[in-house]
C-alpha atoms as a PDB file:
ATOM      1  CA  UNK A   1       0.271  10.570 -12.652  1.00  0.00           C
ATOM      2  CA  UNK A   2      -1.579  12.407 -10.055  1.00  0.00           C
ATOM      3  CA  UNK A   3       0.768  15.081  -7.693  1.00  0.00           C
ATOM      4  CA  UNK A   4      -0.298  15.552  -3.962  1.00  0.00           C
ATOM      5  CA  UNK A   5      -1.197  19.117  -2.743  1.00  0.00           C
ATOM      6  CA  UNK A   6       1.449  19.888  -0.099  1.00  0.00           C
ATOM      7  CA  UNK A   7      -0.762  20.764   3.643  1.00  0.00           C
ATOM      8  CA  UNK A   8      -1.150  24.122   3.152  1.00  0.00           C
ATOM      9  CA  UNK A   9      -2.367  24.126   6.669  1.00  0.00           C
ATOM     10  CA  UNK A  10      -0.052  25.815   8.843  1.00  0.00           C
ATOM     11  CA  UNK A  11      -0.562  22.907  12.089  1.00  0.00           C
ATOM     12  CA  UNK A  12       1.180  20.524   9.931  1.00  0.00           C
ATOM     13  CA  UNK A  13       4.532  22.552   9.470  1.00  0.00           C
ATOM     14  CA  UNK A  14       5.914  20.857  12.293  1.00  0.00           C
ATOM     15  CA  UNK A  15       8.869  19.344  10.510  1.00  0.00           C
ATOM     16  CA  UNK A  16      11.204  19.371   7.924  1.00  0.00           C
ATOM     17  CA  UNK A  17       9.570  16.684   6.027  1.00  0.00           C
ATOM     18  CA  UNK A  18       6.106  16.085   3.925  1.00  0.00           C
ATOM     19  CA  UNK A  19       4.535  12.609   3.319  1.00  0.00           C
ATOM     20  CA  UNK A  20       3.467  11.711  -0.515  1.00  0.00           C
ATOM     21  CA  UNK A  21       1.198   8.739  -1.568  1.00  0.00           C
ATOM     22  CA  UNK A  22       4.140   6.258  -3.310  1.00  0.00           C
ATOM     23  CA  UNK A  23       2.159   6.927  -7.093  1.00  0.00           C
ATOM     24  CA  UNK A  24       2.402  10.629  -6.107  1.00  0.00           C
ATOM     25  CA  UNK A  25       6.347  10.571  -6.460  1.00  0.00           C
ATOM     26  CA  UNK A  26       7.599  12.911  -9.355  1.00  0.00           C
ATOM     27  CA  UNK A  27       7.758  10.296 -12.375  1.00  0.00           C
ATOM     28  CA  UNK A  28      11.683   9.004 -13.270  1.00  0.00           C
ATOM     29  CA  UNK A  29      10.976   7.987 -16.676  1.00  0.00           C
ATOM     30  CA  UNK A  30       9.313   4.452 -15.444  1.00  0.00           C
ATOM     31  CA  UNK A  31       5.838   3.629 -14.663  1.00  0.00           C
ATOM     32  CA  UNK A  32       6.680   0.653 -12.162  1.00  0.00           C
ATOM     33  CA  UNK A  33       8.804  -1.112 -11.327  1.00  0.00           C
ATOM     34  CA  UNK A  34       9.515  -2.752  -7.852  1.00  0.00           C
ATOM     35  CA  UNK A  35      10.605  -2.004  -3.618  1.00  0.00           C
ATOM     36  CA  UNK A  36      13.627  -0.948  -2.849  1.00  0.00           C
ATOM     37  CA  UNK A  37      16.334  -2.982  -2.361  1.00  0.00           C
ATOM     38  CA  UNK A  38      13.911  -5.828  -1.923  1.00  0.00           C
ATOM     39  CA  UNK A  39      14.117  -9.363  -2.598  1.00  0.00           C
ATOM     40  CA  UNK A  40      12.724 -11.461  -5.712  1.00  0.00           C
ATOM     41  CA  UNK A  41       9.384 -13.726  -4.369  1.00  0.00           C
ATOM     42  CA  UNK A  42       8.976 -16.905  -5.759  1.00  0.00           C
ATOM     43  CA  UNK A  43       5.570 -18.765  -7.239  1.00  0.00           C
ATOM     44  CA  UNK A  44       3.492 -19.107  -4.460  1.00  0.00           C
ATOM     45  CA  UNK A  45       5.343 -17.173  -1.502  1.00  0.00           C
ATOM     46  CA  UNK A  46       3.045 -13.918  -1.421  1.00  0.00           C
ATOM     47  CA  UNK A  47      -0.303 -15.337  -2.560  1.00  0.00           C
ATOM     48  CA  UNK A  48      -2.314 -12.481  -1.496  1.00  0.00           C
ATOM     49  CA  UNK A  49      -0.159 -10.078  -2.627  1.00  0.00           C
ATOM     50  CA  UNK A  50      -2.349  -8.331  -5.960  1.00  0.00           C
ATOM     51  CA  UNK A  51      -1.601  -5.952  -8.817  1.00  0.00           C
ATOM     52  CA  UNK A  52      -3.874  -3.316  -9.802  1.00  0.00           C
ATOM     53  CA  UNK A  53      -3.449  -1.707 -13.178  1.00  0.00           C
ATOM     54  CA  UNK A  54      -6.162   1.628 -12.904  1.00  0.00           C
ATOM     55  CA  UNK A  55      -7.555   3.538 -16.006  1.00  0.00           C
ATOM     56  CA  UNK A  56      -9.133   7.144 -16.035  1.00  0.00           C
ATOM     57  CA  UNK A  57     -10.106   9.877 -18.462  1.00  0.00           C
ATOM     58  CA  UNK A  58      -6.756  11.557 -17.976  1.00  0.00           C
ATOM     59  CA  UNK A  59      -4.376   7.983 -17.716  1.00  0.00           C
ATOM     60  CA  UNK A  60      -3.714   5.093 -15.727  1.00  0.00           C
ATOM     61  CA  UNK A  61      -1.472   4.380 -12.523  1.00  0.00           C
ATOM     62  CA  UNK A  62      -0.336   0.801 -10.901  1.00  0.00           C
ATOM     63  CA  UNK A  63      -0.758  -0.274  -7.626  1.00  0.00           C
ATOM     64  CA  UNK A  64      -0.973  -2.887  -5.322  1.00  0.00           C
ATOM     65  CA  UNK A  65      -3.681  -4.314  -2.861  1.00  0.00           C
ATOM     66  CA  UNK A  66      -4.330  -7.547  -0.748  1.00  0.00           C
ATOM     67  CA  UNK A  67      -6.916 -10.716  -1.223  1.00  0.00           C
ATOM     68  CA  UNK A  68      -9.100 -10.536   1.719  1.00  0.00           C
ATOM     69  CA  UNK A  69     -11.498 -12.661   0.521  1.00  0.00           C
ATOM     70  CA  UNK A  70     -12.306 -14.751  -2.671  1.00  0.00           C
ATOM     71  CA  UNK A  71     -14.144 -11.535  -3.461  1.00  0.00           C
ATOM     72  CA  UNK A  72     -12.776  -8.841  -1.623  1.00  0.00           C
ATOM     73  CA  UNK A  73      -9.694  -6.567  -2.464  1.00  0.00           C
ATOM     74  CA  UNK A  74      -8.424  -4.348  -0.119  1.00  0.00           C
ATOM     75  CA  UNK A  75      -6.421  -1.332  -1.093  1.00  0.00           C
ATOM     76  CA  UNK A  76      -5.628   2.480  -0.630  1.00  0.00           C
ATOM     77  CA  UNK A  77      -8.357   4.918  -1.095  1.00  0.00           C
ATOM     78  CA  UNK A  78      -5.313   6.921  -2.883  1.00  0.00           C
ATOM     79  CA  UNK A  79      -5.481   4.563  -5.377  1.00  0.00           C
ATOM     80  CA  UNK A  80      -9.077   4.266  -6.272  1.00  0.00           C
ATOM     81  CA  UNK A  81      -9.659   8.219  -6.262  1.00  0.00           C
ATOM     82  CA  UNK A  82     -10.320   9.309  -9.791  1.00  0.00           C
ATOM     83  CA  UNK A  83     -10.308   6.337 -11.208  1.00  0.00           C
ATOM     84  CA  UNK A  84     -12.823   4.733 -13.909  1.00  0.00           C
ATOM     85  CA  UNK A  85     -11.950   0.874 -13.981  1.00  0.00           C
ATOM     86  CA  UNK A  86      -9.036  -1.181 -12.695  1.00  0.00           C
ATOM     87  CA  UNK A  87      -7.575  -4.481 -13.808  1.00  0.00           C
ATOM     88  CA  UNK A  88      -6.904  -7.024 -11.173  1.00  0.00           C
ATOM     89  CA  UNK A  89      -4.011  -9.726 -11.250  1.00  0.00           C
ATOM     90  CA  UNK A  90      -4.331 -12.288  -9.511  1.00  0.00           C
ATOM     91  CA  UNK A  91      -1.415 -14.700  -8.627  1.00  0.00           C
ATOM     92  CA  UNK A  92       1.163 -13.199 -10.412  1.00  0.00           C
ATOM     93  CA  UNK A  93       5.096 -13.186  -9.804  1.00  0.00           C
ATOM     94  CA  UNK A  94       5.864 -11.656 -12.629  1.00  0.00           C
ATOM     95  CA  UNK A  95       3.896  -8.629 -13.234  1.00  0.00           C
ATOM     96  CA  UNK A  96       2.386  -8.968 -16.529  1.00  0.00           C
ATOM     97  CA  UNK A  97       2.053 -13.474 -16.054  1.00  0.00           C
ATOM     98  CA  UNK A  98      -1.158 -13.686 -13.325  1.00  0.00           C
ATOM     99  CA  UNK A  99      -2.730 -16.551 -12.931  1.00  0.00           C
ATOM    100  CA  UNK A 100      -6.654 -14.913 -12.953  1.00  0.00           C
ATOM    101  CA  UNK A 101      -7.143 -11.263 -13.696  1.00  0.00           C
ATOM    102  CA  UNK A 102     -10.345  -9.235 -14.116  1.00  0.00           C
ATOM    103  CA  UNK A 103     -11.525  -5.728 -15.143  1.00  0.00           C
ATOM    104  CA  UNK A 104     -14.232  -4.018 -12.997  1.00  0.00           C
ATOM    105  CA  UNK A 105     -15.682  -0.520 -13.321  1.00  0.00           C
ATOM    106  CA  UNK A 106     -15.779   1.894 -10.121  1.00  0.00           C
ATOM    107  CA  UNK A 107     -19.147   0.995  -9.505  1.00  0.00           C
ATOM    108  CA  UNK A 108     -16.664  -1.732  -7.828  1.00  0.00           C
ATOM    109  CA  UNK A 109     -15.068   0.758  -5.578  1.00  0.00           C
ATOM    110  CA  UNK A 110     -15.364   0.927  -2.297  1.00  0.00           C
ATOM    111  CA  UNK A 111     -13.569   4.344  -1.049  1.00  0.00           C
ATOM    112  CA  UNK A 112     -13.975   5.740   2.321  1.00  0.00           C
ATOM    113  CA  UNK A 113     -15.873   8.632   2.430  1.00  0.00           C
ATOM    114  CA  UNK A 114     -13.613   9.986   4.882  1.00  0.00           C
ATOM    115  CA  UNK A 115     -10.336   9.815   2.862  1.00  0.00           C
ATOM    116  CA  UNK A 116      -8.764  12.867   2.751  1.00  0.00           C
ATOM    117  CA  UNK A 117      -6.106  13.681   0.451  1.00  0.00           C
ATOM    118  CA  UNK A 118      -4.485  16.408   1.910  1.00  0.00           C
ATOM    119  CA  UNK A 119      -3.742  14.845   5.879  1.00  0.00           C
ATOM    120  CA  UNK A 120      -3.822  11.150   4.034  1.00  0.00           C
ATOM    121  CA  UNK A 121      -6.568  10.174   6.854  1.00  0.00           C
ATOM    122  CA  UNK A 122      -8.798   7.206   5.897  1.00  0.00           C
ATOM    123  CA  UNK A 123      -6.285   6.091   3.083  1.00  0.00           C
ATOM    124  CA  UNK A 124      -7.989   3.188   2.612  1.00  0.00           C
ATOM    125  CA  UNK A 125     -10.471   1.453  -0.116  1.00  0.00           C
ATOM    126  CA  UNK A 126     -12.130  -2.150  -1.042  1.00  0.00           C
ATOM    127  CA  UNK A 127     -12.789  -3.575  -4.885  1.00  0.00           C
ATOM    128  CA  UNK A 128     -14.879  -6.158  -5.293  1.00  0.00           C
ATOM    129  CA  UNK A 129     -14.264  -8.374  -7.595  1.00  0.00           C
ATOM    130  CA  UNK A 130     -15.873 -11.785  -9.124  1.00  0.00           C
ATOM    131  CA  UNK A 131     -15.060 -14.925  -7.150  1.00  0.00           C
ATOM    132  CA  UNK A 132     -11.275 -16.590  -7.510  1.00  0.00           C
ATOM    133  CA  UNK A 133     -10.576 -19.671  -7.424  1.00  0.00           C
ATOM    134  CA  UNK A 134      -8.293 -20.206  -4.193  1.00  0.00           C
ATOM    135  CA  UNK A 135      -4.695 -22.239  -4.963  1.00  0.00           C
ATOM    136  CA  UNK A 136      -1.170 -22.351  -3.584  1.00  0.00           C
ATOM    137  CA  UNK A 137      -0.568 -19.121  -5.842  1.00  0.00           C
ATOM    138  CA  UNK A 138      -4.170 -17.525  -5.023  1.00  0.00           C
ATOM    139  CA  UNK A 139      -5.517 -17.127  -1.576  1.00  0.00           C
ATOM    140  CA  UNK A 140      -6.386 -14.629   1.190  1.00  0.00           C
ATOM    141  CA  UNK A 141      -4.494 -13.221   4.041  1.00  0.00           C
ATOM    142  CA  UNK A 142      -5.668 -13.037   7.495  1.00  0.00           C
ATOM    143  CA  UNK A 143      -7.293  -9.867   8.982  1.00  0.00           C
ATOM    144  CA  UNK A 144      -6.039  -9.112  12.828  1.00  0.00           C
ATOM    145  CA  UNK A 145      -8.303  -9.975  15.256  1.00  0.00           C
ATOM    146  CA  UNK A 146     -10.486  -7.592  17.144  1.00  0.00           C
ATOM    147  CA  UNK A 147      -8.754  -8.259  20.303  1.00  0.00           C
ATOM    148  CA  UNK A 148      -5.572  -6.681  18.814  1.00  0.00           C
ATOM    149  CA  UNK A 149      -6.653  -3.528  17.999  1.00  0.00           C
ATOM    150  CA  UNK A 150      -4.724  -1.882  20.996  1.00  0.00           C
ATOM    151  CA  UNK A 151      -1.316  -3.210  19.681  1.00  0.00           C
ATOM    152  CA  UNK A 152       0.914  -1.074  18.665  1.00  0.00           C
ATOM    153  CA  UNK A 153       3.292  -3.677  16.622  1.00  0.00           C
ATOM    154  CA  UNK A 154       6.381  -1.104  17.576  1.00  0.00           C
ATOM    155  CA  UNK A 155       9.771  -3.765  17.369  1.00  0.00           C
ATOM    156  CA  UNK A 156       8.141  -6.181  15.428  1.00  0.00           C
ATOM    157  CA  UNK A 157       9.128  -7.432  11.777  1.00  0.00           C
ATOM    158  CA  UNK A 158       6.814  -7.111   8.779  1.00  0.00           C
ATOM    159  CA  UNK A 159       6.490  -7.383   5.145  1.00  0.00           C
ATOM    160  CA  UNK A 160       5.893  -5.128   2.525  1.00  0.00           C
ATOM    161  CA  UNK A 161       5.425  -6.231  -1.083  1.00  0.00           C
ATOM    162  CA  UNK A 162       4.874  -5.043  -4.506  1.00  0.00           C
ATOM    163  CA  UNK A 163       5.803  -4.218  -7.890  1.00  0.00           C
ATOM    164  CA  UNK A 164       7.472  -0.606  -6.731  1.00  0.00           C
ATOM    165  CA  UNK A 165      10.443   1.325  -7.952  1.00  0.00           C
ATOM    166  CA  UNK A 166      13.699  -0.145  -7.523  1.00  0.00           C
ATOM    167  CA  UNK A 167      15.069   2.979  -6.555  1.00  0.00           C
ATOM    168  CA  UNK A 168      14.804   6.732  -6.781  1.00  0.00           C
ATOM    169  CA  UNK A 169      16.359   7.232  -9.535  1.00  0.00           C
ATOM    170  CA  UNK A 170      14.986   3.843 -11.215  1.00  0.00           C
ATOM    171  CA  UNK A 171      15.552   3.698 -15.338  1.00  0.00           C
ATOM    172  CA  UNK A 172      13.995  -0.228 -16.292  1.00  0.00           C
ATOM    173  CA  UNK A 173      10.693  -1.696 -15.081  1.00  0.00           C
ATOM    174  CA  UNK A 174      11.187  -4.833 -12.899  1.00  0.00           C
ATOM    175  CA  UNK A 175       8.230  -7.273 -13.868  1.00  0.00           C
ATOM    176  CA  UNK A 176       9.081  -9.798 -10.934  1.00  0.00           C
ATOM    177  CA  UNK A 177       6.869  -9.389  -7.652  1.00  0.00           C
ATOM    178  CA  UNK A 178       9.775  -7.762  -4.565  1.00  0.00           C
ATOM    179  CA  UNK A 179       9.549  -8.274  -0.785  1.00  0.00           C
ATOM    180  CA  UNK A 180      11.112  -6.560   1.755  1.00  0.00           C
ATOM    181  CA  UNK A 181      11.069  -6.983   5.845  1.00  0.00           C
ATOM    182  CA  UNK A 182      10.500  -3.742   7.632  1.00  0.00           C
ATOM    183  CA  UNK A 183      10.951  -2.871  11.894  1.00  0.00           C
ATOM    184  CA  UNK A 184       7.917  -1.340  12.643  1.00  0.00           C
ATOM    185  CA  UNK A 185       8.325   1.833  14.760  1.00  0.00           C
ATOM    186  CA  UNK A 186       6.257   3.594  17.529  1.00  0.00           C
ATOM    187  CA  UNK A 187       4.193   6.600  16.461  1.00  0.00           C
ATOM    188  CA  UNK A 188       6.054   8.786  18.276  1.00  0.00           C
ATOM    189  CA  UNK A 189       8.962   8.428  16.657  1.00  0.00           C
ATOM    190  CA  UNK A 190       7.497   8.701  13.134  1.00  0.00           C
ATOM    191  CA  UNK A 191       5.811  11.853  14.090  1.00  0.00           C
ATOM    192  CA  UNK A 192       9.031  13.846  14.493  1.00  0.00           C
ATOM    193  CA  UNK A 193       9.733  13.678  10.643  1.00  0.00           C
ATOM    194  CA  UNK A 194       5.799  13.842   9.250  1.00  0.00           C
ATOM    195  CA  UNK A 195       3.702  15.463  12.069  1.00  0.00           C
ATOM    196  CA  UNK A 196       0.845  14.653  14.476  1.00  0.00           C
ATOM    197  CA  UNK A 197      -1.698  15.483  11.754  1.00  0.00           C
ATOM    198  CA  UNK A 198      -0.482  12.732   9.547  1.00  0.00           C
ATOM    199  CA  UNK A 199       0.645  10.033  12.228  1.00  0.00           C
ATOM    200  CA  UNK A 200      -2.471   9.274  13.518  1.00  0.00           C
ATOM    201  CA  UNK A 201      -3.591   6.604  16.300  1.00  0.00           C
ATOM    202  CA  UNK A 202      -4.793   4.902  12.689  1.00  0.00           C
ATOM    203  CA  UNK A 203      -1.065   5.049  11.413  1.00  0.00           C
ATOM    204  CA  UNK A 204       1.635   2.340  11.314  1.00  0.00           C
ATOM    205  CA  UNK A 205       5.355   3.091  10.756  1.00  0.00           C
ATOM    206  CA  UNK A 206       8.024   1.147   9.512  1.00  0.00           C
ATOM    207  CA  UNK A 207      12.063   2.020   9.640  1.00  0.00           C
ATOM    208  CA  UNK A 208      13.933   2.229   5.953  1.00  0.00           C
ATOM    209  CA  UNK A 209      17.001   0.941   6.852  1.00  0.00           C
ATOM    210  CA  UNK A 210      19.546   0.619   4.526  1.00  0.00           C
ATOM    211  CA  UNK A 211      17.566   2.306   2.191  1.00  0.00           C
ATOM    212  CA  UNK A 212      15.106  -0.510   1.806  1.00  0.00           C
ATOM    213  CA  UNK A 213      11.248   0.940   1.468  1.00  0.00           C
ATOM    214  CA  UNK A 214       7.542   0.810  -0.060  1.00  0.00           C
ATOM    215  CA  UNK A 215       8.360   2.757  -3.194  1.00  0.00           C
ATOM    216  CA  UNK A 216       6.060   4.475  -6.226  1.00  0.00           C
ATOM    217  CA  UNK A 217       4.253   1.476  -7.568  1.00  0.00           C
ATOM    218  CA  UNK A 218       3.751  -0.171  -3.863  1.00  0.00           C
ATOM    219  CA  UNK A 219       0.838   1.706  -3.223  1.00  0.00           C
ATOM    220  CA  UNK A 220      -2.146  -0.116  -1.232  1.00  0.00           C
ATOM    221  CA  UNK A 221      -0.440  -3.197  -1.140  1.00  0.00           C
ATOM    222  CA  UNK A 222       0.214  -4.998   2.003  1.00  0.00           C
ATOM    223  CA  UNK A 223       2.112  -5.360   5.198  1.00  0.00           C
ATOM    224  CA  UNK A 224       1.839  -8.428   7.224  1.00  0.00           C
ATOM    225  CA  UNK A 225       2.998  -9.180  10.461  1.00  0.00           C
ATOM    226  CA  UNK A 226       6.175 -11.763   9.866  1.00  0.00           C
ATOM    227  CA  UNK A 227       5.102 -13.362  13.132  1.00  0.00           C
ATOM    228  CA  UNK A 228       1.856 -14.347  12.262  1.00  0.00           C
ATOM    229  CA  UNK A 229       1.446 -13.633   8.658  1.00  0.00           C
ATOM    230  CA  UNK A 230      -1.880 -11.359   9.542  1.00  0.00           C
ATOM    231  CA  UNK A 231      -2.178  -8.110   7.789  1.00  0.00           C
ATOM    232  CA  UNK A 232      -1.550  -5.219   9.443  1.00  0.00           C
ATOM    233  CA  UNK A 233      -1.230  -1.974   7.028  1.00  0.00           C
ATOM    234  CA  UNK A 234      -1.395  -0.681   4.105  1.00  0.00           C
ATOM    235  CA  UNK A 235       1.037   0.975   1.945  1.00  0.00           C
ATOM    236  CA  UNK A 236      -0.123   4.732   2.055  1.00  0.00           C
ATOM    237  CA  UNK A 237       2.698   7.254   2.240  1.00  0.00           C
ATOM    238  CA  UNK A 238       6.751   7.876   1.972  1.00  0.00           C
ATOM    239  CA  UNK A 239       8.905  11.011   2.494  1.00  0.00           C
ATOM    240  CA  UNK A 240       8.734  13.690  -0.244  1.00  0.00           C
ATOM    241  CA  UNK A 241      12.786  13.238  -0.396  1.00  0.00           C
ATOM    242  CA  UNK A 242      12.347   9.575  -1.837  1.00  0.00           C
ATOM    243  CA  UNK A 243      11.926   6.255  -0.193  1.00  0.00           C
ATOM    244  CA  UNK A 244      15.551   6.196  -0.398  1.00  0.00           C
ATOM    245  CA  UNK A 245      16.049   8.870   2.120  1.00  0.00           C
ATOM    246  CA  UNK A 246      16.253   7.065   5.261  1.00  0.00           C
ATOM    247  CA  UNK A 247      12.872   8.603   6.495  1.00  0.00           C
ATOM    248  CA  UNK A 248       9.473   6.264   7.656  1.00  0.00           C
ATOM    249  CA  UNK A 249       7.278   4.752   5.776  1.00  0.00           C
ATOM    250  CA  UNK A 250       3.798   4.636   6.678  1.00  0.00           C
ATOM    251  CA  UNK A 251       0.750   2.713   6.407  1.00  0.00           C
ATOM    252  CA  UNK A 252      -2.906   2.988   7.399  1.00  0.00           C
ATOM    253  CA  UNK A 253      -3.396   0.624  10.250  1.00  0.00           C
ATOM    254  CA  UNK A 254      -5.685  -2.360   9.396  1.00  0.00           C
ATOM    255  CA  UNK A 255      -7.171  -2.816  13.195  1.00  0.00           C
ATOM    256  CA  UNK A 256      -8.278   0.612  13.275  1.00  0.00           C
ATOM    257  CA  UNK A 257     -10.854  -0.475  10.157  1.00  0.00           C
ATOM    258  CA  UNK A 258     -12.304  -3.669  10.637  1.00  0.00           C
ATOM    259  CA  UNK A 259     -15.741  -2.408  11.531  1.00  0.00           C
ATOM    260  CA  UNK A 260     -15.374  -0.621   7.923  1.00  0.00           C
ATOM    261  CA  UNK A 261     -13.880  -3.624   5.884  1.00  0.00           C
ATOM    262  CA  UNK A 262     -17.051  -6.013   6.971  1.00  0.00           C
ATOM    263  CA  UNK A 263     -19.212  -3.238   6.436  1.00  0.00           C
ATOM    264  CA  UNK A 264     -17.771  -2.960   3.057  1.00  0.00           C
ATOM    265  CA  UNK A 265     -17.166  -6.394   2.017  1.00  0.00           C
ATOM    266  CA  UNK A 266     -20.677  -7.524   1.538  1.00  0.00           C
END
């Protein structure tokens, strides 16, 4: 498992806090395992919700990403980086039990240019993949709509799912898909612990109350507006102390990319 360079830039010291990528967390024996404190979904409640098991020369790393289209994967670009080939499950509450799953080669990858590992910016990446068949257990979720790209989201409810950690200090893999419902926070208030230089006007936050949080594992996966069930983020970062600490999670913000993701898609 990859580590994340701490900013060595001296801007970002502006708290007492550092942001990793989820799969960045130091290792606790496990390689996935589920969110924290989450619930259990059942057959058919997340259907977007994918796993992604990634190979490279120097190992391999799970993480999770979102059905966009019957073709179209959308994930973190921290997940894709370095990576040779990925396998993609498809429908799947129980990790290892999808319904479809295929194996594509980078060539596959689409990673922002722009991503930048050491401020997180442009966390984001597409796979494409060969066409699924849509079902109750397989099918896309919703993309905001251009008119919402101003929104902030701050109060509202969403969902974050995955196969993450069950905890910090996690000692058994989980194989059943978790859920948990998140308050998403302003910008503001998320830039007190992690800084202006990674809370960008591209950034969503959500609170970790009662310790529940995107964990290692969770990366790229989705968030989606409880409201409206459109997606809205994806899983990019948590607090150096562990996404049991109490401290913001964050995501890269969907609206600020849909010129990218149709760009990308074709």
């Amino acid at each position: 498992m990859k580590f994340l360079i701490v900013f060595a830039l001296a801007l970002a010291v502006v708290s007492a806090d550092v942001p990793v990528h989820p799969k960045d967390l130091p290792a606790s024996g496990v390689p996935e395992g589920r969110i924290t404190n989450g619930k259990t979904a059942t057959a058919g409640q997340i259907p977007y919700q994918v796993g992604l098991s990634f190979s490279s020369s120097s190992g391999g790393w799970w993480c999770g990403g979102s059905l966009i289209e019957s073709t179209v994967v959308l994930t973190a670009a921290h997940c894709t980086s370095g990576a040779s080939a990925v396998t993609v499950y498809l429908g799947a509450t129980q990790r290892t039990n999808p319904k479809q799953s295929f194996t594509v080669n980078s060539s596959n990858f689409r990673q922002h240019s722009s991503y930048n590992s050491l401020t997180l910016s442009n966390d984001i990446s597409i796979i494409i993949i060969p066409a699924v068949s849509l079902s109750s257990d397989i099918n896309t979720v919703a993309l905001p709509a251009v008119a919402s790209s101003y929104s902030t989201y701050s109060g509202d409810n969403a969902m974050a799912s995955g196969w993450g950690l069950t905890s910090d200090k996690a000692t058994a893999v989980s194989s059943n898909l978790q859920y948990a419902t998140l308050k998403v926070i302003d910008n503001s208030v998320c830039q007190k612990t992690y800084g202006s230089l990674t809370v960008t006007s591209k950034t969503i936050c959500t609170a970790t109350t009662d310790a529940t949080s995107t964990c290692s594992g969770d990366s790229g996966g989705p968030l989606v507006l409880s409201s409206s069930k459109v997606l809205i983020g994806v899983t990019s970062f948590v607090s150096s102390k562990g996404c049991e600490s109490g401290n913001p999670a964050g995501f890269v913000r969907v609206t600020s990319y849909l010129d990218w993701i149709k760009a990308n898609s074709k």
